[in-house]
Protein backbone atom coordinates (compact mmCIF):
# COMPACT_ATOMS: atom_id res chain seq x y z
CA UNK A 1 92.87 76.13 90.93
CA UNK A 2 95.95 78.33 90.71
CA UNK A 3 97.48 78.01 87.32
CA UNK A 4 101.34 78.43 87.06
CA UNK A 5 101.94 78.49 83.48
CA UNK A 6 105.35 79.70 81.87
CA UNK A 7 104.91 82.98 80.25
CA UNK A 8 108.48 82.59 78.09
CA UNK A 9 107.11 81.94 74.58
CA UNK A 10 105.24 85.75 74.98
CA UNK A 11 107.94 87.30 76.19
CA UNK A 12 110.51 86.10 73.29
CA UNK A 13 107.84 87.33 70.94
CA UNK A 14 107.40 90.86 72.73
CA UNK A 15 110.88 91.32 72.31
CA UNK A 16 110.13 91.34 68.61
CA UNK A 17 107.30 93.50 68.50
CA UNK A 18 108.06 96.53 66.53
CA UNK A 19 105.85 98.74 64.27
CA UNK A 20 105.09 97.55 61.04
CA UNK A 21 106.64 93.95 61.95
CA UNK A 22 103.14 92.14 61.20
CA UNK A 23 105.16 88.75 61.57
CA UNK A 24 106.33 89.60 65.03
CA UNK A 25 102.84 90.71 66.45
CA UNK A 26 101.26 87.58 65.21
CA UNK A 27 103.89 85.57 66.73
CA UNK A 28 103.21 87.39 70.19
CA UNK A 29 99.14 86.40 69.18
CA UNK A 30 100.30 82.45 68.51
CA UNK A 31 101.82 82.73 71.81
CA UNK A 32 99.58 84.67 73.64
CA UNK A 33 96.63 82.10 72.64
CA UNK A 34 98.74 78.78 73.92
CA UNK A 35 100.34 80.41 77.05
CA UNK A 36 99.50 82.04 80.52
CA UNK A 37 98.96 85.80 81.62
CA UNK A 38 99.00 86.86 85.09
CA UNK A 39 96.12 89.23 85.47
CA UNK A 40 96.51 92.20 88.00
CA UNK A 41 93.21 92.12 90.04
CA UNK A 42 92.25 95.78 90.99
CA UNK A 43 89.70 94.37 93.51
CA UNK A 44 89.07 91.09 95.25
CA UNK A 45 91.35 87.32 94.93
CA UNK A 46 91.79 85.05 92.60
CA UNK A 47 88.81 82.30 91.60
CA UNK A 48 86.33 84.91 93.54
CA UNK A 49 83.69 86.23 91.68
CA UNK A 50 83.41 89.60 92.68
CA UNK A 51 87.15 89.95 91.53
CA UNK A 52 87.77 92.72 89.07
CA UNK A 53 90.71 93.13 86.05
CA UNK A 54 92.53 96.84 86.65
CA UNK A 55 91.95 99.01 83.79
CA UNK A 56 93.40 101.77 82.13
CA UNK A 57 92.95 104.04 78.95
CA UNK A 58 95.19 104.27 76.12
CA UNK A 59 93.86 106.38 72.96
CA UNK A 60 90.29 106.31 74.31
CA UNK A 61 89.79 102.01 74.50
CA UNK A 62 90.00 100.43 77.41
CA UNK A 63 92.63 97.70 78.16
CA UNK A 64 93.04 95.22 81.10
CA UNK A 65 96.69 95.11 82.40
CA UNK A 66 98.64 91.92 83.18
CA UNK A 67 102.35 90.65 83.26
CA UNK A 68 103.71 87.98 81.07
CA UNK A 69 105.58 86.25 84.22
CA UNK A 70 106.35 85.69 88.02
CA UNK A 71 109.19 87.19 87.49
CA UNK A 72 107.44 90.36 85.76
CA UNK A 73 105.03 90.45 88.33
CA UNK A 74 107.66 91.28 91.25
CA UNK A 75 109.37 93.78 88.99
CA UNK A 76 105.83 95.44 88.09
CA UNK A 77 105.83 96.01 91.79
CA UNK A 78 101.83 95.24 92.14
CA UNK A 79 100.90 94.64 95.49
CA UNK A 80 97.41 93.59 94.81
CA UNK A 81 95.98 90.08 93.95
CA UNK A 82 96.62 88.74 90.66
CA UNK A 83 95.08 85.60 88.41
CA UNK A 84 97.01 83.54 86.47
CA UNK A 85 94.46 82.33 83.01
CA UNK A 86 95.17 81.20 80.01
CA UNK A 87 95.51 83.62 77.41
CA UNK A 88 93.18 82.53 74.68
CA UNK A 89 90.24 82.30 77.72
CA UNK A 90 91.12 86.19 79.29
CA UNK A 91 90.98 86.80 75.10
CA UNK A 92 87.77 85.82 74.80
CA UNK A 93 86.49 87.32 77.95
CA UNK A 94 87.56 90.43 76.95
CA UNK A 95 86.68 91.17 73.22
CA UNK A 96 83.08 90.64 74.05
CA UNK A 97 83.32 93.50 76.15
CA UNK A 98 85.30 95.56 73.54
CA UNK A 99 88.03 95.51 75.59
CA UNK A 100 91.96 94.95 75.16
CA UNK A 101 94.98 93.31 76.88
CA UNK A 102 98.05 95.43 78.01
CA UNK A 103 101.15 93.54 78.44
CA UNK A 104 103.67 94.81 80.92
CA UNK A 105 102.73 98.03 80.98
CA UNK A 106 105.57 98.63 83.65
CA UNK A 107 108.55 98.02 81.40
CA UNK A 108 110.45 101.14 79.36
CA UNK A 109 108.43 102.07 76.84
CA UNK A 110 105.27 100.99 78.32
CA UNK A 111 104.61 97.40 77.45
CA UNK A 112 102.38 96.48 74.58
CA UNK A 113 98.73 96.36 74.29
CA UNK A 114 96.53 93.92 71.94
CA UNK A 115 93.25 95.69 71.43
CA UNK A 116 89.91 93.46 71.69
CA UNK A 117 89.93 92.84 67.99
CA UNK A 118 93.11 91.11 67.84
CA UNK A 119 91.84 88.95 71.06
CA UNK A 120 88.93 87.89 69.17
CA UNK A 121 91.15 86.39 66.85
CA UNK A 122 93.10 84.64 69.74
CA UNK A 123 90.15 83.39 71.06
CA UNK A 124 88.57 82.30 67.52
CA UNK A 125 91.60 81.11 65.67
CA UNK A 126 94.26 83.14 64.04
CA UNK A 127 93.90 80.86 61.00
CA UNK A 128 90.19 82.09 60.82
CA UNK A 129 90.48 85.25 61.31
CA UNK A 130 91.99 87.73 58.75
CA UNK A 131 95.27 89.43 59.94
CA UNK A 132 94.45 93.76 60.53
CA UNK A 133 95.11 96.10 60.38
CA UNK A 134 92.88 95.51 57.16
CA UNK A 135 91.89 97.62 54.21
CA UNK A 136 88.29 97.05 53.12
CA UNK A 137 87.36 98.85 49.88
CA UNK A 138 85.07 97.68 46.85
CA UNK A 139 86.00 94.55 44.74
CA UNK A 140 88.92 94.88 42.56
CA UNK A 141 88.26 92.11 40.10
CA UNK A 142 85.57 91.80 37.92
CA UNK A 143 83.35 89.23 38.71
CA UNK A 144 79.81 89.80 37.41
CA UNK A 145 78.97 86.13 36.47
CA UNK A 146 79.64 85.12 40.16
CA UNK A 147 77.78 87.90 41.65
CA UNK A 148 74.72 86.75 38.70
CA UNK A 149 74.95 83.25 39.55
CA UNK A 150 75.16 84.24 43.84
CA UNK A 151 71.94 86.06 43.32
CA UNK A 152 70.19 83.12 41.40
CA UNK A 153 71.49 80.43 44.07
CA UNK A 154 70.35 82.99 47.00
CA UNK A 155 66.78 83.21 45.36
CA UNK A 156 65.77 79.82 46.05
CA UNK A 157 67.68 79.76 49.12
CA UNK A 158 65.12 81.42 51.98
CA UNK A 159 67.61 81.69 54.85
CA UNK A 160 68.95 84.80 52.79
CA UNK A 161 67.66 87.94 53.24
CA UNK A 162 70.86 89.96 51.19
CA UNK A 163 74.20 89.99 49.97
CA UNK A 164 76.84 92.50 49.81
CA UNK A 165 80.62 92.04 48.67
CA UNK A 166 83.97 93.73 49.21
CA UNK A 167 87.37 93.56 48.46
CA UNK A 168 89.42 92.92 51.93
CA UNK A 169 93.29 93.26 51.97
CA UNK A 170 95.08 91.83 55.05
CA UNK A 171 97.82 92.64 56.81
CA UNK A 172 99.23 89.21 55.99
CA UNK A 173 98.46 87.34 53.22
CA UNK A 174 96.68 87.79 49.92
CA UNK A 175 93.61 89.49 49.31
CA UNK A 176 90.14 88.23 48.96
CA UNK A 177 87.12 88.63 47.98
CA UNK A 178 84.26 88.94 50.88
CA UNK A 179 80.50 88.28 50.58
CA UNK A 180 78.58 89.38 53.31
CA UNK A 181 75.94 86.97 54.27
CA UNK A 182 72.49 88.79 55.80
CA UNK A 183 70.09 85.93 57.06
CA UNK A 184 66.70 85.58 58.72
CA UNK A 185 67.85 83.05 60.64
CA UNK A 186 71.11 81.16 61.68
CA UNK A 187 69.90 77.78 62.58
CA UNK A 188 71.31 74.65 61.37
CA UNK A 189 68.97 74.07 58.33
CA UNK A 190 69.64 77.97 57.22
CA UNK A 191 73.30 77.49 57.52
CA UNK A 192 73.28 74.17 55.45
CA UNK A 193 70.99 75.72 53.07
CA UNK A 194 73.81 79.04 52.99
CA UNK A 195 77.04 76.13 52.47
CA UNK A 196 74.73 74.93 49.48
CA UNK A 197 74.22 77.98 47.78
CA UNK A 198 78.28 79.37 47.52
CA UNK A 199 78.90 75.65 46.67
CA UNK A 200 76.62 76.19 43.74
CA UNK A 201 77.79 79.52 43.12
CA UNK A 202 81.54 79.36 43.51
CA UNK A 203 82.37 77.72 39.72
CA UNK A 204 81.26 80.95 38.54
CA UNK A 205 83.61 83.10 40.71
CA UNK A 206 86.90 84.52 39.14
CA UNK A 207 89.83 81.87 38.95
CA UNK A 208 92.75 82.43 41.21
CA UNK A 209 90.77 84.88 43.60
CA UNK A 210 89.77 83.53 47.15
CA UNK A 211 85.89 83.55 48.55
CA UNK A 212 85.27 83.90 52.21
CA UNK A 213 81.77 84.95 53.49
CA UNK A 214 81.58 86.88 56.87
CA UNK A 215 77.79 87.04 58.75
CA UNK A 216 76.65 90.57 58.63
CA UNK A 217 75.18 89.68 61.99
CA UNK A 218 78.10 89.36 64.11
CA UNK A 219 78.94 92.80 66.04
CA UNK A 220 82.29 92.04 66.10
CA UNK A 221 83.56 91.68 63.17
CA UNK A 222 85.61 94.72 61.70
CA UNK A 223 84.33 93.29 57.75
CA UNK A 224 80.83 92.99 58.53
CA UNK A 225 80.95 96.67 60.18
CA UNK A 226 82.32 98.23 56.81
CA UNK A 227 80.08 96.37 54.63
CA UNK A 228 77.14 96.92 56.43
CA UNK A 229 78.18 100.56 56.20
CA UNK A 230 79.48 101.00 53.03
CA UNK A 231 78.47 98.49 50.47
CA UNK A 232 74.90 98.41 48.83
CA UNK A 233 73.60 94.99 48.88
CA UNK A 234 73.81 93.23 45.29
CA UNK A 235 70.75 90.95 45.64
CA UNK A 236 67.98 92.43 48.77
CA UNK A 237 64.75 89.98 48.79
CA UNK A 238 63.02 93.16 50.56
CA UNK A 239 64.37 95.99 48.44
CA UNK A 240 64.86 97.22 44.92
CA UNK A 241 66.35 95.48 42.39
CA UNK A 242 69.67 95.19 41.96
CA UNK A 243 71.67 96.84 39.54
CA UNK A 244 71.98 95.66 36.16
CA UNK A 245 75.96 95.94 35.52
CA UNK A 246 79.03 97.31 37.67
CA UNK A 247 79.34 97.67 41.51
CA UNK A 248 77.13 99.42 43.83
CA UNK A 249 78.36 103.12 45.00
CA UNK A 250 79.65 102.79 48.36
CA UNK A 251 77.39 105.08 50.80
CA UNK A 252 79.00 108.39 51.78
């Protein structure tokens, strides 16, 4: 089927986009995940599967062009096929592959691109997601009793393998604390047995400061990478103990 879906809600919110207006770009993301793109098809027709996305290269990451419109199509002046998809499924296509979304890239200035980071947030829920560009840097509160009580709770919990933390500023909203959550396995019983163990551990954590957890499995996540990275775990089941006060040094 041949979708045929308004692209007007993007294109009020491109008209916005400016740097530094985080507001505007995550009103272009809203609309982007509840309206249509017209994808230009380098090679083959719509619904086929050998039918490829063009491409092109902007800073060294690759991005799929498409056109927010019918009318945007004709003034692109593509004489190809083209696919018209929802935005939040071409979004999810895409960021598995690492790659990102160009919008119009025939109008002055270029058009707009959303790199695959900012589709995985279409795709999962902008709600869910933290806003970027994000800074990621150790903890800025003290919070040694919640880290204490963490380690005790992940102890008897065998799903857990370790535990790291940071301190993750959004582009949008407040800052939070992060714990990054390093399992054997993510099966249903692990997970449950994970829920259970910040439930019993979040009493101790500092008042007025927000807790999310991110898995330090998933590949995609911009959080996970740093902590993985940067942050010495504060409880490892395998490895040495942890340390007795303060924060870990950040590798170098």
């Amino acid at each position: 089927m041949v979708r045929t879906g308004g692209g007007d809600a993007i294109e009020r919110a491109l008209r916005g986009v400016a740097p530094g207006r985080y507001e505007a770009y995550e009103e272009l993301l809203r609309a982007l995940g509840e309206g249509d793109v017209w994808m230009l098809l380098w090679y083959g027709e719509a619904g086929r599967p050998d039918a490829q996305y063009g491409n092109l290269e902007v800073g060294r990451f690759g991005y799929a062009p498409c056109v927010t419109s019918a009318e945007q199509l004709a003034a692109s002046g593509w004489t190809r096929a083209h696919q018209v998809s929802p935005g939040r499924e071409i979004a999810a296509s895409l960021y598995r592959e690492r790659w990102g979304l160009w919008l119009n890239p025939h109008q002055p200035g270029g058009g707009v691109g959303v790199p695959w980071a900012d589709l995985r947030r279409v795709a999962g829920g902008l709600d869910r997601l933290p806003a970027g560009p994000l800074r990621i840097d150790e903890p800025a509160v003290p919070a040694e009793g919640f880290y204490a009580a963490l380690a005790q709770a992940a102890q008897g919990t065998p799903a857990v393998r370790s535990l790291r933390r940071g301190w993750v500023w959004p582009a949008l909203g407040e800052p939070y604390l992060v714990i990054g959550l390093d399992l054997y396995e993510a099966g249903p019983a692990a997970v449950e047995s994970v829920r259970l163990m910040m439930e019993q551990a979040l009493p101790s954590a500092p008042e007025g400061v927000d807790v999310s957890t991110v898995a330090m499995s998933d590949p995609y996540d911009s959080v996970a990478l740093w902590l993985r990275v940067r942050a010495v775990p504060f409880f490892d089941r395998e490895g040495a103990a942890p340390p007795a006060y303060g924060y870990p040094q950040p590798l170098r």
